[in-house]
C-alpha atoms as a PDB file:
ATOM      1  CA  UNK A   1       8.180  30.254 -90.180  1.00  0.00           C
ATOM      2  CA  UNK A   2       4.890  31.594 -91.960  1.00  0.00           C
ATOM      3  CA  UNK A   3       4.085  29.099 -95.121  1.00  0.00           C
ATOM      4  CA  UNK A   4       3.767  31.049 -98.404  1.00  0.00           C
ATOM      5  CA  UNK A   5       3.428  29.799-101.962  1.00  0.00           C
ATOM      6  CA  UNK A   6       6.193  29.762-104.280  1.00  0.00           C
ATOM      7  CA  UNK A   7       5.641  32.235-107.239  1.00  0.00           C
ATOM      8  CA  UNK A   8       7.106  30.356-109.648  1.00  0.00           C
ATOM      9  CA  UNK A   9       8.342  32.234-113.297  1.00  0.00           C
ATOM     10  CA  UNK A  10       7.171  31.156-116.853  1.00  0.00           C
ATOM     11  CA  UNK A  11       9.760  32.865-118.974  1.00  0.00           C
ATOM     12  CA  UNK A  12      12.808  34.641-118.948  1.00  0.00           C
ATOM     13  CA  UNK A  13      11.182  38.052-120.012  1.00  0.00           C
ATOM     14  CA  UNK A  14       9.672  38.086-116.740  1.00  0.00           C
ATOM     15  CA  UNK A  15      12.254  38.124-114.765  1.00  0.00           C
ATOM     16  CA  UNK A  16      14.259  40.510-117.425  1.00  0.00           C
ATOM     17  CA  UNK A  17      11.521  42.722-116.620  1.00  0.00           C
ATOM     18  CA  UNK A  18      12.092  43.033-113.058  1.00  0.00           C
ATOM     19  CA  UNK A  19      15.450  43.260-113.234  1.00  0.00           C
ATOM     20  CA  UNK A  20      15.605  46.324-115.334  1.00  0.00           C
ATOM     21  CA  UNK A  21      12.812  47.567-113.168  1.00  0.00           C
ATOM     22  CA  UNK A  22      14.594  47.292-110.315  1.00  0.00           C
ATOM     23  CA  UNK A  23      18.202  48.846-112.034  1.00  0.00           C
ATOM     24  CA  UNK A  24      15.865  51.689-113.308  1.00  0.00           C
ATOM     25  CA  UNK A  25      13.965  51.954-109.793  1.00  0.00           C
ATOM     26  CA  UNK A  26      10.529  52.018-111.566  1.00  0.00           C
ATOM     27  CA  UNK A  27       9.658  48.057-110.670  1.00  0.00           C
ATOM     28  CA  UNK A  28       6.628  48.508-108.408  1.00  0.00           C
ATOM     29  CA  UNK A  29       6.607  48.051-104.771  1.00  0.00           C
ATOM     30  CA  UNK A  30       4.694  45.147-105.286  1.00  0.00           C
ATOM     31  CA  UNK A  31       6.068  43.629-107.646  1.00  0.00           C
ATOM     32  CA  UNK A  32       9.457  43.305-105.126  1.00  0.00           C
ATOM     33  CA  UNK A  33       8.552  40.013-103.058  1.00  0.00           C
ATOM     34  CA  UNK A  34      11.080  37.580-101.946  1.00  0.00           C
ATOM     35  CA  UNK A  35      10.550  35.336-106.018  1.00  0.00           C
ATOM     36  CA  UNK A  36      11.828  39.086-107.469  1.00  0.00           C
ATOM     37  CA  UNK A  37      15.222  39.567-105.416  1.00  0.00           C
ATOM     38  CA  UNK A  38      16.235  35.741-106.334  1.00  0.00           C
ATOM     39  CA  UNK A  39      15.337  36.418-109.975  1.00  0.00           C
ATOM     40  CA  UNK A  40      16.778  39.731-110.277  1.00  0.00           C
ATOM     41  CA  UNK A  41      19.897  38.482-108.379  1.00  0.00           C
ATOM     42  CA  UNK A  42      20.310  35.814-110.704  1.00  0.00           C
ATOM     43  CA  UNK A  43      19.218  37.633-113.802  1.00  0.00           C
ATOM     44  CA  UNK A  44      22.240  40.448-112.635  1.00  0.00           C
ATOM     45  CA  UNK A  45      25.008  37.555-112.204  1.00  0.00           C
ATOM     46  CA  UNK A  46      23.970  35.676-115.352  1.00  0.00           C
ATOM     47  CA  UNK A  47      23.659  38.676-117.770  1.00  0.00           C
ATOM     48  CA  UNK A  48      24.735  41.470-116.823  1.00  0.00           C
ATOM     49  CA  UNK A  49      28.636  41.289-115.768  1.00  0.00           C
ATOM     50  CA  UNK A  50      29.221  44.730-115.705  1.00  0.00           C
ATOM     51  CA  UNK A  51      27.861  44.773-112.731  1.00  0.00           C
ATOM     52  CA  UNK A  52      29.748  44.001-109.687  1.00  0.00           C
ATOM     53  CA  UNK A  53      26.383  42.055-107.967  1.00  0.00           C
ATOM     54  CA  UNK A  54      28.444  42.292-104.014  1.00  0.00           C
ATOM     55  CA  UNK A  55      29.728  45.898-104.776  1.00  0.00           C
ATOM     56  CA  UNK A  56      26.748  47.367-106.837  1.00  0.00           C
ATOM     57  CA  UNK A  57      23.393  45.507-105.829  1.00  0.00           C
ATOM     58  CA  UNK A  58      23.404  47.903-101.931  1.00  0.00           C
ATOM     59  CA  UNK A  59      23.002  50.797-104.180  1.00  0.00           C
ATOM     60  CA  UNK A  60      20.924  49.881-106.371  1.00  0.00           C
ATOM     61  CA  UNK A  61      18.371  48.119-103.583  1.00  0.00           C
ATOM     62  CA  UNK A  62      18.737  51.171-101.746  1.00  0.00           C
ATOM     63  CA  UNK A  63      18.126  53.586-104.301  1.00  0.00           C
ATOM     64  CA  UNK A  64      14.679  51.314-105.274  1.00  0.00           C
ATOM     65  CA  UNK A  65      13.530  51.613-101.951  1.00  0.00           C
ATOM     66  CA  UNK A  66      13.851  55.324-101.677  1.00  0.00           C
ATOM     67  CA  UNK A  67      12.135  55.401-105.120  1.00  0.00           C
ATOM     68  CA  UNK A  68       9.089  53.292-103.731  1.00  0.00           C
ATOM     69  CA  UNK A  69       8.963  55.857-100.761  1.00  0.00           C
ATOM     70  CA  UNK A  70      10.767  53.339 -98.031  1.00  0.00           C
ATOM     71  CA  UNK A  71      13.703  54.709 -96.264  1.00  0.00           C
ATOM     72  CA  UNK A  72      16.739  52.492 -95.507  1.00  0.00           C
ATOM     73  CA  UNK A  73      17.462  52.977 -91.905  1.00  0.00           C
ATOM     74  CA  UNK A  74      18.627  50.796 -88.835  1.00  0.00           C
ATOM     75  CA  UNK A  75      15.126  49.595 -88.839  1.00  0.00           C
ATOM     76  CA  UNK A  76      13.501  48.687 -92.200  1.00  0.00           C
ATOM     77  CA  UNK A  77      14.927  48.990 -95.841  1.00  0.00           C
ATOM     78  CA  UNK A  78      17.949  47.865 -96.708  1.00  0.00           C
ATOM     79  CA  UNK A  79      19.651  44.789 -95.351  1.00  0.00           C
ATOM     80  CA  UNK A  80      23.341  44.392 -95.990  1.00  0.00           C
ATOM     81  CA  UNK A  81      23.880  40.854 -94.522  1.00  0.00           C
ATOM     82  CA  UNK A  82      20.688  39.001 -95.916  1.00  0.00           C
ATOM     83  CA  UNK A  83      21.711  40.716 -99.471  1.00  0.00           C
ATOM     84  CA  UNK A  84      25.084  39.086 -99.188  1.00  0.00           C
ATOM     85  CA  UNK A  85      23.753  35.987 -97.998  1.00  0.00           C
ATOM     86  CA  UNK A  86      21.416  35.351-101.114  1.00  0.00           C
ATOM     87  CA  UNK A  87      24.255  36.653-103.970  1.00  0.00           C
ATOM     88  CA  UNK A  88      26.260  33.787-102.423  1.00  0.00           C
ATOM     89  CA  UNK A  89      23.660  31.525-102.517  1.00  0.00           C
ATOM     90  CA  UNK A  90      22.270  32.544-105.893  1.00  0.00           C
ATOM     91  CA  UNK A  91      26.244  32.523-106.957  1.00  0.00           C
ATOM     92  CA  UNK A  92      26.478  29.110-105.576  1.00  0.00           C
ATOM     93  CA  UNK A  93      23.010  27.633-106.872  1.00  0.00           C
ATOM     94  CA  UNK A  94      23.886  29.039-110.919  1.00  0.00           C
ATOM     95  CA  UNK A  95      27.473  27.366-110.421  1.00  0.00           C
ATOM     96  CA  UNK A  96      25.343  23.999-110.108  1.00  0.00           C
ATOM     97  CA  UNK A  97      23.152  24.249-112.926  1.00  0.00           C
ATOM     98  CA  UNK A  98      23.511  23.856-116.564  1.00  0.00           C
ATOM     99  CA  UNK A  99      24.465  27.465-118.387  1.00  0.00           C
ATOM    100  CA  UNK A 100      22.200  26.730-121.281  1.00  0.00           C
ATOM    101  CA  UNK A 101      19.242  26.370-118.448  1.00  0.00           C
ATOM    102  CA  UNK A 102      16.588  28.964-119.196  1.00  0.00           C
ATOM    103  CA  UNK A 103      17.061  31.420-116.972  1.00  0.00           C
ATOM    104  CA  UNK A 104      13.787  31.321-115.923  1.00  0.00           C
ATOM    105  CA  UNK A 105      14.155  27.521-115.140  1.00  0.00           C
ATOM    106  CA  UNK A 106      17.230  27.919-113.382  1.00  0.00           C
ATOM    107  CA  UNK A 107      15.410  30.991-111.029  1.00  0.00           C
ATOM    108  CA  UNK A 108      12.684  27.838-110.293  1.00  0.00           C
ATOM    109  CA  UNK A 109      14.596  25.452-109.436  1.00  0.00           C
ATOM    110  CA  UNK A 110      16.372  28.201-106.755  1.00  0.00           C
ATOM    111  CA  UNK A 111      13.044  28.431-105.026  1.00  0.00           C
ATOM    112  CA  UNK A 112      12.175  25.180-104.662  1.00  0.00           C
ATOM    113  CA  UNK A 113      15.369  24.405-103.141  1.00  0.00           C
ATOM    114  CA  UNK A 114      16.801  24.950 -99.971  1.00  0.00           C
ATOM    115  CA  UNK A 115      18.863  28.290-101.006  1.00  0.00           C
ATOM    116  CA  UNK A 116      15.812  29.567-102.420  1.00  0.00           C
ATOM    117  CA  UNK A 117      13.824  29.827 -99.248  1.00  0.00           C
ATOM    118  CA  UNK A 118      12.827  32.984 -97.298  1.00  0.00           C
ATOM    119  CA  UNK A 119      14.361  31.356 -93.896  1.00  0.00           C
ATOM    120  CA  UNK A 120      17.662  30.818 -95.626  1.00  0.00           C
ATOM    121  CA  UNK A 121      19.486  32.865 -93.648  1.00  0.00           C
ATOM    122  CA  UNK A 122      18.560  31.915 -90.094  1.00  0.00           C
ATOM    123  CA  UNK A 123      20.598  28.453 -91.470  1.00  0.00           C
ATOM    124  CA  UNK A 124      24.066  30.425 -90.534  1.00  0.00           C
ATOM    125  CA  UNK A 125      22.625  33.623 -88.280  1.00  0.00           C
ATOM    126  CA  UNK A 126      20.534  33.836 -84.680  1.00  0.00           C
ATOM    127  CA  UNK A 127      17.569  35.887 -85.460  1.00  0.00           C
ATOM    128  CA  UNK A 128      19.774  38.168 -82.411  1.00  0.00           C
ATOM    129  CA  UNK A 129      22.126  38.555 -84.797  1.00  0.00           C
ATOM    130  CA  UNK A 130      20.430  39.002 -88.294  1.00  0.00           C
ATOM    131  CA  UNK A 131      18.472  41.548 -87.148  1.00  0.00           C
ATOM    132  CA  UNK A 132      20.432  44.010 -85.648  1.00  0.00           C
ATOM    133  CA  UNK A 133      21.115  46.858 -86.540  1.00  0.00           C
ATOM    134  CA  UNK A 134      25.124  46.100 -87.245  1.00  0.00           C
ATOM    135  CA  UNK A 135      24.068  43.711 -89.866  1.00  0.00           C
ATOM    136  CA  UNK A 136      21.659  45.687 -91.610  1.00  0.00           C
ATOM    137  CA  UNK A 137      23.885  48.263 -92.473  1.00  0.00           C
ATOM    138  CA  UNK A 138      26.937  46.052 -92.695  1.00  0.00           C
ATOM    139  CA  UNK A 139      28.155  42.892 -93.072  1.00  0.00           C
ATOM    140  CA  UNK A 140      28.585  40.503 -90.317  1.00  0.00           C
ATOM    141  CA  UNK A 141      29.932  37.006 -90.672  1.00  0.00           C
ATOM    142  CA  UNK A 142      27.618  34.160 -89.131  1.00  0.00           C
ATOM    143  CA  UNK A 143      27.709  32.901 -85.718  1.00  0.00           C
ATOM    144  CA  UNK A 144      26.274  29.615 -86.588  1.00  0.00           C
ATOM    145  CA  UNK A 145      27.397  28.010 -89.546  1.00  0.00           C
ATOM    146  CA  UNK A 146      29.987  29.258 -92.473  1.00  0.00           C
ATOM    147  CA  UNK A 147      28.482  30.216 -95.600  1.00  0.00           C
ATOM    148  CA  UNK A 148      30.585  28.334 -96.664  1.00  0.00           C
ATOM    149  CA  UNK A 149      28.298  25.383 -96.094  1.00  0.00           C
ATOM    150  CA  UNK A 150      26.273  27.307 -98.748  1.00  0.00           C
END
């Protein structure tokens, strides 16, 4: 795995920001690194529950990326299984922390730990697997561990 620096947040606006960037497909394409899906993600399941995150967030990634000019195919785009994977560790990291937590605060401390990483999924999936084409456009359950180990 390639080493990268953790961009770490400094206030909740921030990450508001990107959220309704991304709901309003006008967040730019740079602006969408791996720090922006964990804060959106958490920023969606914190404060905005009329939102079903599982149900809702495919569209609304997909939609971005055909705003940004991407395309969602077998190949590149979307990713059905790695989305799920992060909502249930996101879900599973906010359950943990304190609700009066800055959100910004609480998105830090989901980097810097182990659900928060970029490899995070290659804990329950072979690359095989993970990056087929069956689990881009749909969910597949792992093949190594449960997520339920989340």
């Amino acid at each position: 795995m390639t080493s990268f620096d953790i961009r770490l947040f400094h206030d909740d606006a921030s990450i508001v920001l990107i959220g309704e960037g991304l709901l309003a497909a006008t967040l730019p394409r740079g602006g969408w690194a791996h720090e922006a899906h964990l804060a959106a993600c958490s920023w969606l399941l914190r404060d905005r529950a009329d939102i079903d995150i599982e149900r809702d967030l495919p569209a609304i990634i997909s939609a971005y990326n055909i705003a940004c000019g991407g395309v969602n195919d077998d190949a590149q785009g979307y990713h059905e299984t790695i989305t799920q994977v992060y909502i249930a560790g996101v879900r599973a990291h906010l359950a943990e922390v304190a609700t009066d937590l800055p959100l910004y605060e609480a998105v830090n401390r989901l980097l810097l730990s182990p659900r928060g990483t970029r490899d995070l999924p290659l804990r329950f999936y072979s690359k095989e697997l993970l990056f087929s084409a069956q689990a881009r456009r749909t969910f597949v359950a792992p093949d190594l561990v449960g997520l339920d180990q989340m």
